[in-house]
PDB file of N, CA and C in Angstrom:
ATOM      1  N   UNK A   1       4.069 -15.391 -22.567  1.00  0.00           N
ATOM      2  CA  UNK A   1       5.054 -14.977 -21.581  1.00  0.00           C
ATOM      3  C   UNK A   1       4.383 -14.018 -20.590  1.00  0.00           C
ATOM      4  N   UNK A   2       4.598 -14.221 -19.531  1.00  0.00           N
ATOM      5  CA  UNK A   2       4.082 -13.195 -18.195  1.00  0.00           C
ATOM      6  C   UNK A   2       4.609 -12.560 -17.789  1.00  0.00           C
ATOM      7  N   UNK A   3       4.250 -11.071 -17.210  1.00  0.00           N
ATOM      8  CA  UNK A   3       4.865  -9.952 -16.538  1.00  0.00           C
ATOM      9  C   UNK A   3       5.208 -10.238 -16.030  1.00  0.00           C
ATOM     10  N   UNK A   4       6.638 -10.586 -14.643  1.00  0.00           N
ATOM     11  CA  UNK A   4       6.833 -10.693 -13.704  1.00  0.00           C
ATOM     12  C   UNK A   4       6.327  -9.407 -13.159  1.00  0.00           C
ATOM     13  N   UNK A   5       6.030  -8.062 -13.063  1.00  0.00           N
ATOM     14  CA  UNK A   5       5.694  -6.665 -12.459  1.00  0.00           C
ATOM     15  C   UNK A   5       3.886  -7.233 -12.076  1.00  0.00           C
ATOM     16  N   UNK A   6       3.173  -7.766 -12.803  1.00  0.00           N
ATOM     17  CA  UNK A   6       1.667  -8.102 -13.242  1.00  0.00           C
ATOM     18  C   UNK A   6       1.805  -9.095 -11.710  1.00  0.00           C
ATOM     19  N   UNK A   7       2.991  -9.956 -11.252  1.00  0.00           N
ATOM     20  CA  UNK A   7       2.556 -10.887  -9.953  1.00  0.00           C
ATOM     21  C   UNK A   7       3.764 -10.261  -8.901  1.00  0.00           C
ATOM     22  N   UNK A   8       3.482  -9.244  -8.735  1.00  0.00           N
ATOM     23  CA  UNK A   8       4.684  -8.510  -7.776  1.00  0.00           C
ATOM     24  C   UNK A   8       3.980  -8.781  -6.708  1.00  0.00           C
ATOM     25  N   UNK A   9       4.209  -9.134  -5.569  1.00  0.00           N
ATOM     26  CA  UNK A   9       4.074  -9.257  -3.704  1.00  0.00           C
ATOM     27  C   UNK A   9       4.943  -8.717  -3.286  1.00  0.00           C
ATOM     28  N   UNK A  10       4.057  -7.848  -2.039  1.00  0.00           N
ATOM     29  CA  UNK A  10       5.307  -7.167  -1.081  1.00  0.00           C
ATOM     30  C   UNK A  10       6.066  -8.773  -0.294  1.00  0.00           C
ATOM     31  N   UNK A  11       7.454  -7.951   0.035  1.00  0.00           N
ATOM     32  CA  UNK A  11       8.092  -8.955   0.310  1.00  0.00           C
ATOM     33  C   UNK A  11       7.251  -9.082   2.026  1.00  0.00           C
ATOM     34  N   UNK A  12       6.775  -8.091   2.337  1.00  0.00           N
ATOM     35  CA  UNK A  12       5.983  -8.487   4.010  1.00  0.00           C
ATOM     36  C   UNK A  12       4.437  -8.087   3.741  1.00  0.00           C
ATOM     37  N   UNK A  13       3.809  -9.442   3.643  1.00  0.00           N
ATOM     38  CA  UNK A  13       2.215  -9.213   3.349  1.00  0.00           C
ATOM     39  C   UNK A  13       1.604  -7.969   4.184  1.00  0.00           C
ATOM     40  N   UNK A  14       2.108  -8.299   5.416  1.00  0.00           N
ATOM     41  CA  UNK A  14       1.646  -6.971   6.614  1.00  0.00           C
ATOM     42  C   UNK A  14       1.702  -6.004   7.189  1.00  0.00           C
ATOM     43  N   UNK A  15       2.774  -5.502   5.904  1.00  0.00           N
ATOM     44  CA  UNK A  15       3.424  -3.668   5.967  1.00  0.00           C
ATOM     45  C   UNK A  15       3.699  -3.112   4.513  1.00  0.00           C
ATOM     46  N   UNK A  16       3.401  -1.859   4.864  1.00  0.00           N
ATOM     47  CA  UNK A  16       3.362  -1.230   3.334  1.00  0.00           C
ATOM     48  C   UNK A  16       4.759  -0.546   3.510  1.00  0.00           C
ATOM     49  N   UNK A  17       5.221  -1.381   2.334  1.00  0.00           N
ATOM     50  CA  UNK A  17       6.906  -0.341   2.401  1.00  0.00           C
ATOM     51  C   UNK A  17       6.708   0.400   1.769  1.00  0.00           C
ATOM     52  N   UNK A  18       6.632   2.121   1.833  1.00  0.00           N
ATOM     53  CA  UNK A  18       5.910   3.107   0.861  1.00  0.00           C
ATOM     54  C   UNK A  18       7.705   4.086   0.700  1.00  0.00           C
ATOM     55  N   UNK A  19       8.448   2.979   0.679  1.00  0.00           N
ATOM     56  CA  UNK A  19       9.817   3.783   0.178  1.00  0.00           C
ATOM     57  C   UNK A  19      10.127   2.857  -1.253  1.00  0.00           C
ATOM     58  N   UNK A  20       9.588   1.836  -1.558  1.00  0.00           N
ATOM     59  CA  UNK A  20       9.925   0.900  -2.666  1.00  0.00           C
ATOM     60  C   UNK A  20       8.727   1.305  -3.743  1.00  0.00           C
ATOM     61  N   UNK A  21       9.473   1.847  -4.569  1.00  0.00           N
ATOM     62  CA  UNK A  21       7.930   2.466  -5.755  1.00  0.00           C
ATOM     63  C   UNK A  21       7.331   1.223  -6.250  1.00  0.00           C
ATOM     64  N   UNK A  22       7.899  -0.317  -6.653  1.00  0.00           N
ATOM     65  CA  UNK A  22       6.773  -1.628  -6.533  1.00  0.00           C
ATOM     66  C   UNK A  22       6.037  -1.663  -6.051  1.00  0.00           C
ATOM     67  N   UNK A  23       6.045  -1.622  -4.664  1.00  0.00           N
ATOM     68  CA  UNK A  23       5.567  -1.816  -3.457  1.00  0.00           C
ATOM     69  C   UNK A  23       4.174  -1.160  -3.427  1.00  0.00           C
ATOM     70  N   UNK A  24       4.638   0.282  -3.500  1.00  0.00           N
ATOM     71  CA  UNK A  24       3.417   1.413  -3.295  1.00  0.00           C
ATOM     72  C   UNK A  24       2.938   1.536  -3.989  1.00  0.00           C
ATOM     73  N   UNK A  25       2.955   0.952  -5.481  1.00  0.00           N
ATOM     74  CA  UNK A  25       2.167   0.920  -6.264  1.00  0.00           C
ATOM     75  C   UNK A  25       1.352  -0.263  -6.114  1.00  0.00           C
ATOM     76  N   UNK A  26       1.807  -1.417  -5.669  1.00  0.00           N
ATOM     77  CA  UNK A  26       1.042  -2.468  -5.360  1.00  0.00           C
ATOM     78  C   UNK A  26       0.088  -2.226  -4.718  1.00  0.00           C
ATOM     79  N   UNK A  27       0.308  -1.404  -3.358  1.00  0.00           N
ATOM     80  CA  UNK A  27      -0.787  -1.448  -2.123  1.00  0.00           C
ATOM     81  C   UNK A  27      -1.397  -0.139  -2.628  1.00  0.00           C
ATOM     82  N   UNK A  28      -1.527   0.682  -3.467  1.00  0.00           N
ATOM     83  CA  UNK A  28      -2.201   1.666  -4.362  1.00  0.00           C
ATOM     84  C   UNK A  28      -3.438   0.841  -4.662  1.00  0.00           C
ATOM     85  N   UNK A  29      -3.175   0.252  -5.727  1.00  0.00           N
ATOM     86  CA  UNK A  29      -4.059  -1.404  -6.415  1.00  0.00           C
ATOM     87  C   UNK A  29      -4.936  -1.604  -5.334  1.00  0.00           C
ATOM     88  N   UNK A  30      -3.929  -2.568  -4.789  1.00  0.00           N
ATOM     89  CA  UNK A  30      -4.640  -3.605  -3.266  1.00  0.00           C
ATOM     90  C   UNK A  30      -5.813  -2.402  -2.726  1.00  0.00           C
ATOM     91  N   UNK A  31      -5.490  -1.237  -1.841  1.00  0.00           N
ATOM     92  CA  UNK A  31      -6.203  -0.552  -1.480  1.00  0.00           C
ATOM     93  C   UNK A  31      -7.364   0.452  -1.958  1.00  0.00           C
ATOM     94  N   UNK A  32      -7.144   0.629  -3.123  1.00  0.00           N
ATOM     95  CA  UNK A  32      -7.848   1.576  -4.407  1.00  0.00           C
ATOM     96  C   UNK A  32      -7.816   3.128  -3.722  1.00  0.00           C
ATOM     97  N   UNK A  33      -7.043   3.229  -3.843  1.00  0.00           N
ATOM     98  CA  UNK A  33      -6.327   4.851  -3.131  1.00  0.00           C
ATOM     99  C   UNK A  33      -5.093   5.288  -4.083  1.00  0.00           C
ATOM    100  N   UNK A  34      -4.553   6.883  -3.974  1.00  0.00           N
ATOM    101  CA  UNK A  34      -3.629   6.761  -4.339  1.00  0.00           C
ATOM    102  C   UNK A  34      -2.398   7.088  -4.232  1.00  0.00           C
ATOM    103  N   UNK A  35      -1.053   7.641  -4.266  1.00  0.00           N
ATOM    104  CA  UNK A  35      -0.439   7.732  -3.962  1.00  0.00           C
ATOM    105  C   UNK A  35      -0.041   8.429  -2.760  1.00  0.00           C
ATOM    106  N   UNK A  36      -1.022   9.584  -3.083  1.00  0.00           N
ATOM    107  CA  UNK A  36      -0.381  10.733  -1.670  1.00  0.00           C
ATOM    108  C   UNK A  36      -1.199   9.839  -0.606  1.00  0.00           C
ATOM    109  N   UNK A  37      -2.129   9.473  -0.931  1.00  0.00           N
ATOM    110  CA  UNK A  37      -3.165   9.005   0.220  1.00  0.00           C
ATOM    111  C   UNK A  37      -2.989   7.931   0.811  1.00  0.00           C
ATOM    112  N   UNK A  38      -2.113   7.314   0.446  1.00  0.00           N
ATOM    113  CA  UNK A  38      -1.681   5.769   0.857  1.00  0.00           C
ATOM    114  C   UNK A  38      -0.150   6.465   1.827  1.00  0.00           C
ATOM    115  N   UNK A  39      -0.023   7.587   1.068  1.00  0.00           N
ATOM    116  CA  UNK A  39       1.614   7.966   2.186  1.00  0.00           C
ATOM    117  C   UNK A  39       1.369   8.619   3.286  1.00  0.00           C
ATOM    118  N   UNK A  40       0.106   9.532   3.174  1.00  0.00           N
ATOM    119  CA  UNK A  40      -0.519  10.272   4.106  1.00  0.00           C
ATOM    120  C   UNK A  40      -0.997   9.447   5.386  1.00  0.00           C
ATOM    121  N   UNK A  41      -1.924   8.168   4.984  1.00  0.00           N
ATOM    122  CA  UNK A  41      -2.158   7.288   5.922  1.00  0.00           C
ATOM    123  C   UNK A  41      -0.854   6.807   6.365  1.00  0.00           C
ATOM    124  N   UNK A  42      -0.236   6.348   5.632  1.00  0.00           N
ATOM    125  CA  UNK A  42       1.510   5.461   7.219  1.00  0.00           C
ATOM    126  C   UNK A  42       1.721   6.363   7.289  1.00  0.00           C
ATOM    127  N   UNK A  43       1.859   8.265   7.067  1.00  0.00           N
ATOM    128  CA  UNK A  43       2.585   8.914   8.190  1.00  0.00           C
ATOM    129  C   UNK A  43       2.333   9.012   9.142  1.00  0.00           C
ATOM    130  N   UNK A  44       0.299   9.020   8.926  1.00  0.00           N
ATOM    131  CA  UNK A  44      -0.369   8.772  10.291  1.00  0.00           C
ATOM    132  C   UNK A  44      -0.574   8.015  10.866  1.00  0.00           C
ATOM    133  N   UNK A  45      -0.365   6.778  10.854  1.00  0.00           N
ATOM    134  CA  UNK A  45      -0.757   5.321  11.664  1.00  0.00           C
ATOM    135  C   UNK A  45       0.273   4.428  11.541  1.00  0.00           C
ATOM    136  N   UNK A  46       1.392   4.419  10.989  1.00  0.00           N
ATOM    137  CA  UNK A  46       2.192   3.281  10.645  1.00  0.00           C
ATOM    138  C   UNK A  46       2.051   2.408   9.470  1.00  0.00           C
ATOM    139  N   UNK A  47       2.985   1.130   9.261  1.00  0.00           N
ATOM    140  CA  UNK A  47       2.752   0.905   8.123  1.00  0.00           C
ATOM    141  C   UNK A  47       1.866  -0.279   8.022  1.00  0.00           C
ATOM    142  N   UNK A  48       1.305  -1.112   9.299  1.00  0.00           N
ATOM    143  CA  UNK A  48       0.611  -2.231   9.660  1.00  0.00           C
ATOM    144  C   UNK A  48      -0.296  -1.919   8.636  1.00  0.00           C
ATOM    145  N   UNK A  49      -0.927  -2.881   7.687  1.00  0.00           N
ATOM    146  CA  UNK A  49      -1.424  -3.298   6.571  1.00  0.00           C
ATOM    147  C   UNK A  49      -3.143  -2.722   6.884  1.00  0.00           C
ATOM    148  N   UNK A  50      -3.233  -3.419   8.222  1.00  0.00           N
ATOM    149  CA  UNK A  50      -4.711  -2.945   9.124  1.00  0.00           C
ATOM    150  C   UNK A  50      -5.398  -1.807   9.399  1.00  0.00           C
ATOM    151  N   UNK A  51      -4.591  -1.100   9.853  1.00  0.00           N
ATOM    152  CA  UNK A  51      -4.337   0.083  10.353  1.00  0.00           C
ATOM    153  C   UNK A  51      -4.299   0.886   9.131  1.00  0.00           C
ATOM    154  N   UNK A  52      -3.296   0.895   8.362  1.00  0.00           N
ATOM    155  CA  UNK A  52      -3.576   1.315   7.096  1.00  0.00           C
ATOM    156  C   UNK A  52      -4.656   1.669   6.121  1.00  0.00           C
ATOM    157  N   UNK A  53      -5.605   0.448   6.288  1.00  0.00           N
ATOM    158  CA  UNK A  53      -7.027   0.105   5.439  1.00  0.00           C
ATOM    159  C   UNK A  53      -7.928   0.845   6.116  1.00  0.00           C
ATOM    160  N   UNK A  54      -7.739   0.741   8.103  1.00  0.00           N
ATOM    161  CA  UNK A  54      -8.800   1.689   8.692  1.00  0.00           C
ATOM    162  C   UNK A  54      -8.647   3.085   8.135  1.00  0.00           C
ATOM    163  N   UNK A  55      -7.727   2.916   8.315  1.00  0.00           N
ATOM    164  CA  UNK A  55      -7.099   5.128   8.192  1.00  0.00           C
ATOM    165  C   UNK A  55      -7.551   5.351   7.131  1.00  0.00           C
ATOM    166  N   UNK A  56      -7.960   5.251   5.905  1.00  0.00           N
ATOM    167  CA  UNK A  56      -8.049   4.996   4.397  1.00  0.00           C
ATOM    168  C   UNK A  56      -9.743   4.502   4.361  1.00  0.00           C
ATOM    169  N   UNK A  57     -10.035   3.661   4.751  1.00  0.00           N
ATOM    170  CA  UNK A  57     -11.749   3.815   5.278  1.00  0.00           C
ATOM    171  C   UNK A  57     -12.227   4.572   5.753  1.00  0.00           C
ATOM    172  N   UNK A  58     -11.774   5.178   7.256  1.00  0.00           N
ATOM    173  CA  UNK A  58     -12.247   6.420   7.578  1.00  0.00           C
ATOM    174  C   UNK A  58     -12.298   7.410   7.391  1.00  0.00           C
ATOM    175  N   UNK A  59     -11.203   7.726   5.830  1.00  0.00           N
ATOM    176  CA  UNK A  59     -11.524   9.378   5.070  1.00  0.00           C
ATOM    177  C   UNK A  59     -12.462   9.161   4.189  1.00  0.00           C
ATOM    178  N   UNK A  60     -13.566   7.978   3.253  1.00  0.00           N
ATOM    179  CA  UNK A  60     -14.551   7.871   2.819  1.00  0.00           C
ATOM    180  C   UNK A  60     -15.500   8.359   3.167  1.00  0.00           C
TER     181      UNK A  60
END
């Protein structure tokens, strides 16, 4: 039997909904960042998926 939580997708591949705790935990994963730092980036750039990954690359 399989997790349904283990194959969770945001419902919009190309925005991080960082108000749905699924969600932000997903793109936590996806991005290898973590919580504050994934909220810190969309306060600063929005939630575009892209934009996101730059903002989050460029504090490395």
């Amino acid at each position: 039997m399989s997790d349904p939580q283990n194959k969770l997708e945001p419902l919009d591949p190309g925005r991080v909904n960082s108000m749905d705790p699924a969600e932000l935990q997903y793109w936590c994963k996806e991005l290898h960042c973590t919580e504050a730092e994934l909220k810190d980036a969309v306060s600063k750039v929005g939630e575009h998926v892209t934009v996101v990954r730059q903002q989050l690359a460029s504090r490395r």
